[in-house]
PDB file of N, CA and C in Angstrom:
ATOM      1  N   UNK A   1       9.871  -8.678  35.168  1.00  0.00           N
ATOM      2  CA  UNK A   1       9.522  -7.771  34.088  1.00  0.00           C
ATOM      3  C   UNK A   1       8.038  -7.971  33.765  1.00  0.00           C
ATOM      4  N   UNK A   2       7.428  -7.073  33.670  1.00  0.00           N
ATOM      5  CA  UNK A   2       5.781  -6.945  33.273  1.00  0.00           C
ATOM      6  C   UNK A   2       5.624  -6.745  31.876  1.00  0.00           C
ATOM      7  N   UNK A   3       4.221  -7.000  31.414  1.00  0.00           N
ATOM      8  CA  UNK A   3       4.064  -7.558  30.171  1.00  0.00           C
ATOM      9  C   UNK A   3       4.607  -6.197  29.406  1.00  0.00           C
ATOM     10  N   UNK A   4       3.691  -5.065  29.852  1.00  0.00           N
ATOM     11  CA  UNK A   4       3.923  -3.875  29.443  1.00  0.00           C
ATOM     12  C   UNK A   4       5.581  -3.401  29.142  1.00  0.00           C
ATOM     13  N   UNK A   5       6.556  -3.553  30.405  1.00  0.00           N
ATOM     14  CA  UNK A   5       7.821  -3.448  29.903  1.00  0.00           C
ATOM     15  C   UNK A   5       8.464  -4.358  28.785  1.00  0.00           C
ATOM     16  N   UNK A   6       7.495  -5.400  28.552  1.00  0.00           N
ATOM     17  CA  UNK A   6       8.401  -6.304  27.036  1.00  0.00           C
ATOM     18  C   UNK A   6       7.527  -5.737  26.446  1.00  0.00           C
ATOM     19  N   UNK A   7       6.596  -5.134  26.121  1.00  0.00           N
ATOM     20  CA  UNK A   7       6.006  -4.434  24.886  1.00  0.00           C
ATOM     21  C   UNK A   7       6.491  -3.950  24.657  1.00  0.00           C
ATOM     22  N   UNK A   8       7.371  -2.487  25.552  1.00  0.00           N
ATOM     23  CA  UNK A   8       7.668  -1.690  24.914  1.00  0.00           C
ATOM     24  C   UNK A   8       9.263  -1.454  24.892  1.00  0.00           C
ATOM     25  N   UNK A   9       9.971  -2.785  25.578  1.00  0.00           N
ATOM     26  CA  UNK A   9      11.158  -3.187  24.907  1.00  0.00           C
ATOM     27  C   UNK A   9      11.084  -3.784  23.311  1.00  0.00           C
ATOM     28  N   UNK A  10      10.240  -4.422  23.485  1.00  0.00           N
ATOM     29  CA  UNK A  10      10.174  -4.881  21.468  1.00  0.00           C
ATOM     30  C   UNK A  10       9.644  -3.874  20.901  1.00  0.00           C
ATOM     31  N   UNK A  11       8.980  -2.826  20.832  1.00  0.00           N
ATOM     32  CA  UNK A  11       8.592  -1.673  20.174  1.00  0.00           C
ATOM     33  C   UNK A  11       9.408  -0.977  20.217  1.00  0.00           C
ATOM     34  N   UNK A  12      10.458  -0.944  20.962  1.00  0.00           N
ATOM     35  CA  UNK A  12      11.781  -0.242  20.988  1.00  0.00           C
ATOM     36  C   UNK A  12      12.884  -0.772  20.472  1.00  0.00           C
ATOM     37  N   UNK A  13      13.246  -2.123  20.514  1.00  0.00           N
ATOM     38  CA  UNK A  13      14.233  -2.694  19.572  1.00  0.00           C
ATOM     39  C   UNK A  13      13.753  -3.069  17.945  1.00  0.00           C
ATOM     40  N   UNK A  14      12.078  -2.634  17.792  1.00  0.00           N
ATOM     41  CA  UNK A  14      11.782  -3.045  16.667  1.00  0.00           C
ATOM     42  C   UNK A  14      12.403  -1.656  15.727  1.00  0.00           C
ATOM     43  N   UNK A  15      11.822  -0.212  16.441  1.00  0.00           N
ATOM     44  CA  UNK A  15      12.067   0.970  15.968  1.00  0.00           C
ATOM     45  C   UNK A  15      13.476   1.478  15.813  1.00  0.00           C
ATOM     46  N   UNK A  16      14.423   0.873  16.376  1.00  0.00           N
ATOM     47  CA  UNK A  16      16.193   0.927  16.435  1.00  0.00           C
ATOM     48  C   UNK A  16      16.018  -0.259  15.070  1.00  0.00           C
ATOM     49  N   UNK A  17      15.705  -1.060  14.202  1.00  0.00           N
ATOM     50  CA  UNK A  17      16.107  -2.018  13.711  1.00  0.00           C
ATOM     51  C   UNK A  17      15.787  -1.415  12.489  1.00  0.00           C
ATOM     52  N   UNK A  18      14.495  -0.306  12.657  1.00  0.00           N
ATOM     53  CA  UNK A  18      14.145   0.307  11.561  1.00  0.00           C
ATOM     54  C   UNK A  18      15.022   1.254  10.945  1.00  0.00           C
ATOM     55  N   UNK A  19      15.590   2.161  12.234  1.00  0.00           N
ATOM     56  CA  UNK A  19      16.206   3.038  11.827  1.00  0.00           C
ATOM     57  C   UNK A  19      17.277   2.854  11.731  1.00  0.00           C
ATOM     58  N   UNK A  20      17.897   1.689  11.675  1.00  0.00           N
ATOM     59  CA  UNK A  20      19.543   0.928  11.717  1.00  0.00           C
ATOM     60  C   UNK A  20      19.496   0.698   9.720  1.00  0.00           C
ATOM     61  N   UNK A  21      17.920   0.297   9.807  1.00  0.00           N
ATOM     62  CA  UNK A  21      17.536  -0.348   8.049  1.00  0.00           C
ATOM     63  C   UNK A  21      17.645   1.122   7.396  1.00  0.00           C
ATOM     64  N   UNK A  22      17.287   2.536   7.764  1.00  0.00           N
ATOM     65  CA  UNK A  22      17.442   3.925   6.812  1.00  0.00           C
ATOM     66  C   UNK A  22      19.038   4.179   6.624  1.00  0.00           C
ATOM     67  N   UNK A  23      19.911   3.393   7.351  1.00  0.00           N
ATOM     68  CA  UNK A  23      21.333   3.764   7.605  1.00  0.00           C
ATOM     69  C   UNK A  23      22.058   3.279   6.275  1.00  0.00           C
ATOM     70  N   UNK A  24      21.226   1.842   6.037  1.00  0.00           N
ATOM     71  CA  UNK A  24      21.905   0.850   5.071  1.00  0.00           C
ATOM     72  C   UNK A  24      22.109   1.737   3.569  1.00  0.00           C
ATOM     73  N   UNK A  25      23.479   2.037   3.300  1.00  0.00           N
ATOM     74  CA  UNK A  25      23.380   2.912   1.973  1.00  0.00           C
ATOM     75  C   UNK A  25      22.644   1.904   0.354  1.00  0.00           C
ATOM     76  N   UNK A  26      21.832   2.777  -0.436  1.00  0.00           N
ATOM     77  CA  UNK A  26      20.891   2.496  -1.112  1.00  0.00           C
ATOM     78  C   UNK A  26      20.976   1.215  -2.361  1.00  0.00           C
ATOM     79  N   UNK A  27      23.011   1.262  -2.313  1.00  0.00           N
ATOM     80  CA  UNK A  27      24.101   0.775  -3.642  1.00  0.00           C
ATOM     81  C   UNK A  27      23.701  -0.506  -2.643  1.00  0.00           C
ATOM     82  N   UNK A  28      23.980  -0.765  -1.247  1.00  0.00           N
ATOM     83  CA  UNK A  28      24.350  -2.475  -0.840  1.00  0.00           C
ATOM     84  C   UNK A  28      22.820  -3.148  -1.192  1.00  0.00           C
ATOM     85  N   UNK A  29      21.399  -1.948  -1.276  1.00  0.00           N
ATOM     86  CA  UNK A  29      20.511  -2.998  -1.309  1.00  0.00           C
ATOM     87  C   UNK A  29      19.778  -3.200  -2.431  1.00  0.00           C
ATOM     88  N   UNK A  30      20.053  -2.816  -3.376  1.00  0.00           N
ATOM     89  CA  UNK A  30      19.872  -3.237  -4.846  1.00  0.00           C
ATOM     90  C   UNK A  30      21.092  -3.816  -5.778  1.00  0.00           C
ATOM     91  N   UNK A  31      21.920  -4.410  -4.954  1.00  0.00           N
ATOM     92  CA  UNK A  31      22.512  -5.188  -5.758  1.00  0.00           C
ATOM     93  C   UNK A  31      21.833  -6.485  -5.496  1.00  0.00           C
ATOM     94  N   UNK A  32      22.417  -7.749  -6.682  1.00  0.00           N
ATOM     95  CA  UNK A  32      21.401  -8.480  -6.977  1.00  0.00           C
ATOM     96  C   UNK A  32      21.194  -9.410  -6.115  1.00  0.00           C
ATOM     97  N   UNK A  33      22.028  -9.543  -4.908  1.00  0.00           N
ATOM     98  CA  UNK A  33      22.391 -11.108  -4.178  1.00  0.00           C
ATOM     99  C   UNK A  33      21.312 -10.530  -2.451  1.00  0.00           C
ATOM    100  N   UNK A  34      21.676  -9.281  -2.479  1.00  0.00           N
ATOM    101  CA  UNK A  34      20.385  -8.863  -1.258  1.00  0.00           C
ATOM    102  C   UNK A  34      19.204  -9.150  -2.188  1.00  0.00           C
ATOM    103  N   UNK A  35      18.985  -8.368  -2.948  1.00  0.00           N
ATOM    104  CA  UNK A  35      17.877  -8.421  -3.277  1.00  0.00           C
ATOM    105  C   UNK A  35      16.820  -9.909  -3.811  1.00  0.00           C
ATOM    106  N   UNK A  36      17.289 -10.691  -4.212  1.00  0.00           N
ATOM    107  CA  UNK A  36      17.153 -12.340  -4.270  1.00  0.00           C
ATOM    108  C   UNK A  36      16.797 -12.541  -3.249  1.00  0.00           C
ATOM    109  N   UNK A  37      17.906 -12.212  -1.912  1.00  0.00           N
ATOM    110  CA  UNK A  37      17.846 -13.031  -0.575  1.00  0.00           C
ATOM    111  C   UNK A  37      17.053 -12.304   0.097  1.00  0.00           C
ATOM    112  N   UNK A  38      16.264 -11.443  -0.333  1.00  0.00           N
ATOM    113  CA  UNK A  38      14.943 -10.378   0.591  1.00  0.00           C
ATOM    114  C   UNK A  38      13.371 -11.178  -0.361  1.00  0.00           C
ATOM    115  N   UNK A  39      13.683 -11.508  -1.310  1.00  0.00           N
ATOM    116  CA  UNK A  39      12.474 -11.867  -2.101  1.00  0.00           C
ATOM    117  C   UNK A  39      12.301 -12.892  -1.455  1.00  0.00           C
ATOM    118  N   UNK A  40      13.132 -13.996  -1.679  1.00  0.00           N
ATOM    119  CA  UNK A  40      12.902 -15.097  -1.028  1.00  0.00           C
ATOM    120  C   UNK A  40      13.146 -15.685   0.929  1.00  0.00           C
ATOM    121  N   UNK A  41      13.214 -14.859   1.105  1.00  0.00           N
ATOM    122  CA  UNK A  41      13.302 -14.818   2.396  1.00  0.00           C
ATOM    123  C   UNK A  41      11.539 -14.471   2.896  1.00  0.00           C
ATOM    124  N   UNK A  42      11.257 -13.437   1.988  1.00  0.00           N
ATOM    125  CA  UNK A  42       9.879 -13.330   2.573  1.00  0.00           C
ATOM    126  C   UNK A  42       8.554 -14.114   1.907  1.00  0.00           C
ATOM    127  N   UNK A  43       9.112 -15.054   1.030  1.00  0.00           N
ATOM    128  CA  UNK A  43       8.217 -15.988   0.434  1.00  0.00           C
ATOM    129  C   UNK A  43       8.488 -17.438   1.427  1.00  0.00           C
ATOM    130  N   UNK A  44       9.652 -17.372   2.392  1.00  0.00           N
ATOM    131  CA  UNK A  44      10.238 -18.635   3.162  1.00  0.00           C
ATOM    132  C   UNK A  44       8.737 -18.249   4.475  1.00  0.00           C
ATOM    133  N   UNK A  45       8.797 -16.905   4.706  1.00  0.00           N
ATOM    134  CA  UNK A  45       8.444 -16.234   5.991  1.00  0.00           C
ATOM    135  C   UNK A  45       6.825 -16.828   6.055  1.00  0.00           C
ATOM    136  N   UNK A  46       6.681 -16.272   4.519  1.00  0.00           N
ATOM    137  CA  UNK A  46       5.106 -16.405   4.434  1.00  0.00           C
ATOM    138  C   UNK A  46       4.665 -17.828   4.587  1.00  0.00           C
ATOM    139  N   UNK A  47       5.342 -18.823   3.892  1.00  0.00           N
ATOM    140  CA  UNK A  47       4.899 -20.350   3.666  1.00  0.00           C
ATOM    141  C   UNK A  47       4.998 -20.875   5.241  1.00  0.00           C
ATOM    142  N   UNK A  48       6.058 -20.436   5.722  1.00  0.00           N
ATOM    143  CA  UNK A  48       6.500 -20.988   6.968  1.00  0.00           C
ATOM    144  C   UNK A  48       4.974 -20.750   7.870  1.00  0.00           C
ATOM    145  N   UNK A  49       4.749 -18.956   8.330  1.00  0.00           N
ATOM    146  CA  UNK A  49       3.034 -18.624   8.762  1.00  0.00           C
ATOM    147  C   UNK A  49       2.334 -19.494   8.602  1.00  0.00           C
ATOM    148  N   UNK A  50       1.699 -19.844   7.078  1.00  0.00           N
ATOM    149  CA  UNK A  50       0.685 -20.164   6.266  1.00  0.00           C
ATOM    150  C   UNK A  50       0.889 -22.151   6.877  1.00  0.00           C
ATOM    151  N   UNK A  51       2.111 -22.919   7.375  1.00  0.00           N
ATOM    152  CA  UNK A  51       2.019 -23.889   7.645  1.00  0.00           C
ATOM    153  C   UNK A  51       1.808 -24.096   8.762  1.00  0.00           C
ATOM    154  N   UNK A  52       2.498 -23.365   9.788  1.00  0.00           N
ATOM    155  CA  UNK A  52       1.847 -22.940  11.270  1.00  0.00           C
ATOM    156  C   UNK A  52       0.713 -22.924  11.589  1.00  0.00           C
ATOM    157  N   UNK A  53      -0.198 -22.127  10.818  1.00  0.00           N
ATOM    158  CA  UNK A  53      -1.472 -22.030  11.026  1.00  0.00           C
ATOM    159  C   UNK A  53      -2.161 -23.119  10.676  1.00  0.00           C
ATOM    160  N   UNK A  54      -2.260 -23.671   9.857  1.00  0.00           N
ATOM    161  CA  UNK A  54      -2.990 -24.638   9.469  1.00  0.00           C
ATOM    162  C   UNK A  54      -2.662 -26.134   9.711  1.00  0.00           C
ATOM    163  N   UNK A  55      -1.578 -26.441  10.681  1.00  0.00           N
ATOM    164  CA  UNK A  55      -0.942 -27.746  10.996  1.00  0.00           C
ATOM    165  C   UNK A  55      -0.946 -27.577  12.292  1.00  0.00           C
ATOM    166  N   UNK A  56      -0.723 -26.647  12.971  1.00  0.00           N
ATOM    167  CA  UNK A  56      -0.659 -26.468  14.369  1.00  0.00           C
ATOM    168  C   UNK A  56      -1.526 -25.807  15.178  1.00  0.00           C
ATOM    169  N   UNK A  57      -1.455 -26.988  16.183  1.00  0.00           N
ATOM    170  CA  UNK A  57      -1.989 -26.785  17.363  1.00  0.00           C
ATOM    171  C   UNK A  57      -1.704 -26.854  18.789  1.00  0.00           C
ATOM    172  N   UNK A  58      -1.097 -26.097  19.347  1.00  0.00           N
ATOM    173  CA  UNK A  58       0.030 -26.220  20.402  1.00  0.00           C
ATOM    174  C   UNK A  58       1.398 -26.244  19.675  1.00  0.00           C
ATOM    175  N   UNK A  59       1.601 -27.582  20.603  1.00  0.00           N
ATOM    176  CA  UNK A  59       3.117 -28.036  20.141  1.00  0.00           C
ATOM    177  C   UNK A  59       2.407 -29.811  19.691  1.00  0.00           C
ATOM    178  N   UNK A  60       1.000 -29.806  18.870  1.00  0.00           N
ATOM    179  CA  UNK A  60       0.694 -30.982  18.368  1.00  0.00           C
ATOM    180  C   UNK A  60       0.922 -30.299  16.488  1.00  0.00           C
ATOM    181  N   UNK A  61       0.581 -31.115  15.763  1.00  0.00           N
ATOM    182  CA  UNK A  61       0.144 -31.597  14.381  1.00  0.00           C
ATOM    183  C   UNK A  61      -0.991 -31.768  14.296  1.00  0.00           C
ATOM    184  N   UNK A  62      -1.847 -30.995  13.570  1.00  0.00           N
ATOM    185  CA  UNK A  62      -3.279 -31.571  13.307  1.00  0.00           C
ATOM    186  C   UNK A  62      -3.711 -31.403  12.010  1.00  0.00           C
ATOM    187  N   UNK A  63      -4.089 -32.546  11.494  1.00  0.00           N
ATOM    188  CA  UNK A  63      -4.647 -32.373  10.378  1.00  0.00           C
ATOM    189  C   UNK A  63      -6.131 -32.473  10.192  1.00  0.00           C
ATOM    190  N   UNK A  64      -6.685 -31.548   9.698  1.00  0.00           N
ATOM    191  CA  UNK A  64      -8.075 -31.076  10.278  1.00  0.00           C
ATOM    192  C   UNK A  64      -8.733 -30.967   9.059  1.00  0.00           C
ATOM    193  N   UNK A  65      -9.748 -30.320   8.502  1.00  0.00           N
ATOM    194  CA  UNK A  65     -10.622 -29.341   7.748  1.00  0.00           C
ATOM    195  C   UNK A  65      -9.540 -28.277   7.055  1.00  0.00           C
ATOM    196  N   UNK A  66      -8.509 -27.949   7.323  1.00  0.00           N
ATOM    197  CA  UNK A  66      -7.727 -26.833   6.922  1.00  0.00           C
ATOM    198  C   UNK A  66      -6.906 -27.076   6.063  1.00  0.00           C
ATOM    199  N   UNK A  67      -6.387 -28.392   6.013  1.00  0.00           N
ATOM    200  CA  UNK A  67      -5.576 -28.964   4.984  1.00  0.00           C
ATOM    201  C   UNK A  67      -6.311 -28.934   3.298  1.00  0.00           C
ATOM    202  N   UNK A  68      -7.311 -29.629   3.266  1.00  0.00           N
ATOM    203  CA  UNK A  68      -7.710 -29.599   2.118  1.00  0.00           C
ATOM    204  C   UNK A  68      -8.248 -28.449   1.821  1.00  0.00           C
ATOM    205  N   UNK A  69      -8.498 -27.157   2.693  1.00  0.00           N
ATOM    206  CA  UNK A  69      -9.187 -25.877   2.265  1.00  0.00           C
ATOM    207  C   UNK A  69      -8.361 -24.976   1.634  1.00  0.00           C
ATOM    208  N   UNK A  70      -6.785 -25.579   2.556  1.00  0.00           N
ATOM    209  CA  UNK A  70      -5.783 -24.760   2.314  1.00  0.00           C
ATOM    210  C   UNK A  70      -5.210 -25.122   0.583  1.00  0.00           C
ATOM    211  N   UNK A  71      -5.292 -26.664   0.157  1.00  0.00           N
ATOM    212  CA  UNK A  71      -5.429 -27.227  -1.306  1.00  0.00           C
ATOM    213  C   UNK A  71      -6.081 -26.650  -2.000  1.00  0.00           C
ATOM    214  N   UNK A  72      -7.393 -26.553  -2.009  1.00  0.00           N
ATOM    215  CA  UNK A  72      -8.104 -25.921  -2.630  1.00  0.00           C
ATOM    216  C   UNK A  72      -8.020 -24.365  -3.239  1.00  0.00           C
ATOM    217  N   UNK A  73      -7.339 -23.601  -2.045  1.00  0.00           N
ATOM    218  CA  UNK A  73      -6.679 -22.575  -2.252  1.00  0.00           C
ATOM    219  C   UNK A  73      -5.846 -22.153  -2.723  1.00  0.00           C
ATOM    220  N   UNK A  74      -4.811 -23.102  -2.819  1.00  0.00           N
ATOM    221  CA  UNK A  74      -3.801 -22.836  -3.853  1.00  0.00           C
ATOM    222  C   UNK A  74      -4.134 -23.189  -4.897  1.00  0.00           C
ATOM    223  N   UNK A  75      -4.367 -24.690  -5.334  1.00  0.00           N
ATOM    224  CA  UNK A  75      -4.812 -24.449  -6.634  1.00  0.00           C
ATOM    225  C   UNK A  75      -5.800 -23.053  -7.424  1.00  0.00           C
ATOM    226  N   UNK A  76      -7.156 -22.676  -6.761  1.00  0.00           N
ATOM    227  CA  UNK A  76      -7.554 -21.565  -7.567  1.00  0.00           C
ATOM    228  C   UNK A  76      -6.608 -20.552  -7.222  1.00  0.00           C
ATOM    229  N   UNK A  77      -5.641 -20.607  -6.679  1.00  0.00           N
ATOM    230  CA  UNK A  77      -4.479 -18.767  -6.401  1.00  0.00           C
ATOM    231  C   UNK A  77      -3.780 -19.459  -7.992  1.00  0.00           C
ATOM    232  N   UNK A  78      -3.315 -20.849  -8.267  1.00  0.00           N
ATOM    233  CA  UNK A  78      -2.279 -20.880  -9.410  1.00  0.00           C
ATOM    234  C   UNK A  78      -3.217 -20.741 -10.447  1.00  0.00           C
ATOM    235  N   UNK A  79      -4.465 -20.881 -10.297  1.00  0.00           N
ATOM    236  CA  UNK A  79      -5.919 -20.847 -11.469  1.00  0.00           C
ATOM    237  C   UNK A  79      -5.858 -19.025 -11.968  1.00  0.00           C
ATOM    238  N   UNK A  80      -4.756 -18.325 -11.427  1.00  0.00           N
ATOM    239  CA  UNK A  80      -5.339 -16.779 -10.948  1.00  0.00           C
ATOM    240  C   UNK A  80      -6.754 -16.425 -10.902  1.00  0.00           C
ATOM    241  N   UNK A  81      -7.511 -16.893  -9.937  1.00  0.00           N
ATOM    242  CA  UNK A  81      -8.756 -16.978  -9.571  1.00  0.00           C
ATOM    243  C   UNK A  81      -8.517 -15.703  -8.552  1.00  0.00           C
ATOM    244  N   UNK A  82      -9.581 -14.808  -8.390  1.00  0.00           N
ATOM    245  CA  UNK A  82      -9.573 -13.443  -7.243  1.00  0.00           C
ATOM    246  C   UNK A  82      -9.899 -14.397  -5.874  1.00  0.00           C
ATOM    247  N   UNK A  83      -9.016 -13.130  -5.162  1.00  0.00           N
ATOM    248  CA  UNK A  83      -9.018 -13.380  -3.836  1.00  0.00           C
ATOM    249  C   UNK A  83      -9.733 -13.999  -2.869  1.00  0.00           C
ATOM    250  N   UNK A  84     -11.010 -13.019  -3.452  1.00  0.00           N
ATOM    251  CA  UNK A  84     -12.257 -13.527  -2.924  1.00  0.00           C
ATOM    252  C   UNK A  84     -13.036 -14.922  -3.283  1.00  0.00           C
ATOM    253  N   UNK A  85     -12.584 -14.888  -4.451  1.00  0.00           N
ATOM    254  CA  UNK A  85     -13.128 -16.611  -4.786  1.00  0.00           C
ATOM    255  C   UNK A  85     -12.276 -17.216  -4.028  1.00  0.00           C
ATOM    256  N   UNK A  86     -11.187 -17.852  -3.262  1.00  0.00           N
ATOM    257  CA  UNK A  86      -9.890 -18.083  -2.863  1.00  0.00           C
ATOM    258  C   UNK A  86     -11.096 -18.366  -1.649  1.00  0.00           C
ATOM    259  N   UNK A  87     -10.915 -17.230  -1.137  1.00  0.00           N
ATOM    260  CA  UNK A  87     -11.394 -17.357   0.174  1.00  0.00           C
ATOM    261  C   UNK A  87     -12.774 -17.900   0.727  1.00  0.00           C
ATOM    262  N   UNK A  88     -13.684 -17.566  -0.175  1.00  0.00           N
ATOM    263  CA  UNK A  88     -15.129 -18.824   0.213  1.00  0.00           C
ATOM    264  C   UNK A  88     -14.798 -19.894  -0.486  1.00  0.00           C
ATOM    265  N   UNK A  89     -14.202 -20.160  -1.426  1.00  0.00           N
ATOM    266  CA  UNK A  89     -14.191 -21.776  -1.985  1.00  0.00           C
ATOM    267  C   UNK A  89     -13.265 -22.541  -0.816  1.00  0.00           C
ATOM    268  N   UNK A  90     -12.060 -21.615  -0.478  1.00  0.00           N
ATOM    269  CA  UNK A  90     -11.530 -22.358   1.281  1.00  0.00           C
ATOM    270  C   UNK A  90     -12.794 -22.428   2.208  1.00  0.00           C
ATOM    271  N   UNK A  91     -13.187 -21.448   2.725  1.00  0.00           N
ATOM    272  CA  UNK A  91     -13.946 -21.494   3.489  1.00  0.00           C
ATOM    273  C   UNK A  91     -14.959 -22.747   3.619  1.00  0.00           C
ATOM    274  N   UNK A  92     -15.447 -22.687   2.191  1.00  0.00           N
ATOM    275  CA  UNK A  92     -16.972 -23.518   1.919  1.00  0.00           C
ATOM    276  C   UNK A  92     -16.276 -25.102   1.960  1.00  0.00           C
ATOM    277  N   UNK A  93     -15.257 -25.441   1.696  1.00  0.00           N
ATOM    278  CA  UNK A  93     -14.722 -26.780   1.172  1.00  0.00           C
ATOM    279  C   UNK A  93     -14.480 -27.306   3.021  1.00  0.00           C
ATOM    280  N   UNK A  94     -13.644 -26.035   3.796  1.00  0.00           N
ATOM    281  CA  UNK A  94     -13.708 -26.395   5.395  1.00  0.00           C
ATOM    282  C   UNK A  94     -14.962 -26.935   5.914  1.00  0.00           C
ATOM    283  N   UNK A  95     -16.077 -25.638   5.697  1.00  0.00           N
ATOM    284  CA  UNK A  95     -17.236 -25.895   6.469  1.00  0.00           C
ATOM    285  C   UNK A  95     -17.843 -27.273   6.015  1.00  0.00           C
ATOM    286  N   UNK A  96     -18.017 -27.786   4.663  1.00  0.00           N
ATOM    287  CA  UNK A  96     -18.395 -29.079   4.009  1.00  0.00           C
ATOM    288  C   UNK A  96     -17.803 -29.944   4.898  1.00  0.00           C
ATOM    289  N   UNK A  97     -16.522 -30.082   4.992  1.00  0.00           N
ATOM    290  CA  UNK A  97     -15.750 -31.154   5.734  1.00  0.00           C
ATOM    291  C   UNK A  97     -16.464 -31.141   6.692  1.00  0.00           C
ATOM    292  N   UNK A  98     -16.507 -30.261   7.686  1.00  0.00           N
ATOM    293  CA  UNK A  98     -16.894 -30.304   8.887  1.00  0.00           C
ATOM    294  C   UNK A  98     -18.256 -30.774   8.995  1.00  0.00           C
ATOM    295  N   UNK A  99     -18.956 -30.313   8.533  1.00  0.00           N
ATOM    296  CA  UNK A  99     -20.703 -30.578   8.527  1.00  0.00           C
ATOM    297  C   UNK A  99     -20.556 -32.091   8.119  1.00  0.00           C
ATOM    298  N   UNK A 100     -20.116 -32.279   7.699  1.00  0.00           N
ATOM    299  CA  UNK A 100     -20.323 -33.842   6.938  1.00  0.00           C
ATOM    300  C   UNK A 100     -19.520 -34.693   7.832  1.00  0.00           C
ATOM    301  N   UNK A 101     -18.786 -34.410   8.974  1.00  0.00           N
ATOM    302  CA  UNK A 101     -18.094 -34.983  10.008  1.00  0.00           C
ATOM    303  C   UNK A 101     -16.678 -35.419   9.419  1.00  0.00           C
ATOM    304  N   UNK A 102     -16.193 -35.574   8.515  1.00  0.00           N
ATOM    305  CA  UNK A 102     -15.008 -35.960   7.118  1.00  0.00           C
ATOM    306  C   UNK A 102     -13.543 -35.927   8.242  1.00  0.00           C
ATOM    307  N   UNK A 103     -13.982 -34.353   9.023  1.00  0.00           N
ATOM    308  CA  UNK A 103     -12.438 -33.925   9.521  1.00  0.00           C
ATOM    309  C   UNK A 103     -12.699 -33.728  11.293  1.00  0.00           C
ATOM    310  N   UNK A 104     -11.740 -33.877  12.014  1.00  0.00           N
ATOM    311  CA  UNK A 104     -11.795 -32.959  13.494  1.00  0.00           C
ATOM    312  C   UNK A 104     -12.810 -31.460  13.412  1.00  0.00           C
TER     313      UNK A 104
END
């Protein structure tokens, strides 16, 4: 199988999954026990990403410059600090590490 035929087998089982989701009548997905288990399912999804990225490398563990940028970041997100502050105070706290030799 070529790359192209799994592209467009998953673009095809993605678009059947969609239209399997317009089928679901409107009563099963606002009751309260889906709806809980969709909130938090995609707050599991996101943290899960957000640890991937910043711990992994391969199939190693690395703790790098990203750890404490990624700290830094949450605290000003619970500060409700804007986005953009979020993102150069990560940024700037990485690049510091790094310049200063601190991290990998």
């Amino acid at each position: 199988m070529s790359v192209w035929s799994a592209i467009l087998l998953a673009a095809l089982i993605c678009l059947a999954l969609k239209a399997v989701g317009y089928l679901v009548p409107a009563k099963v997905l606002e009751a309260p026990r889906p709806a809980r288990i969709s909130d938090l399912l995609t707050v599991a999804l996101l943290a899960a990403l957000v640890a991937v990225q910043t711990l992994g490398a391969g199939q190693a563990v690395i703790v790098d410059a990203r750890v404490p940028a990624l700290l830094v970041a949450a605290g000003l997100l619970w500060l409700r600090q804007s986005f953009l502050v979020v993102v150069f105070a990560a940024a700037a706290v990485a690049a510091l590490l790094r310049l200063l030799g601190l991290t990998a």
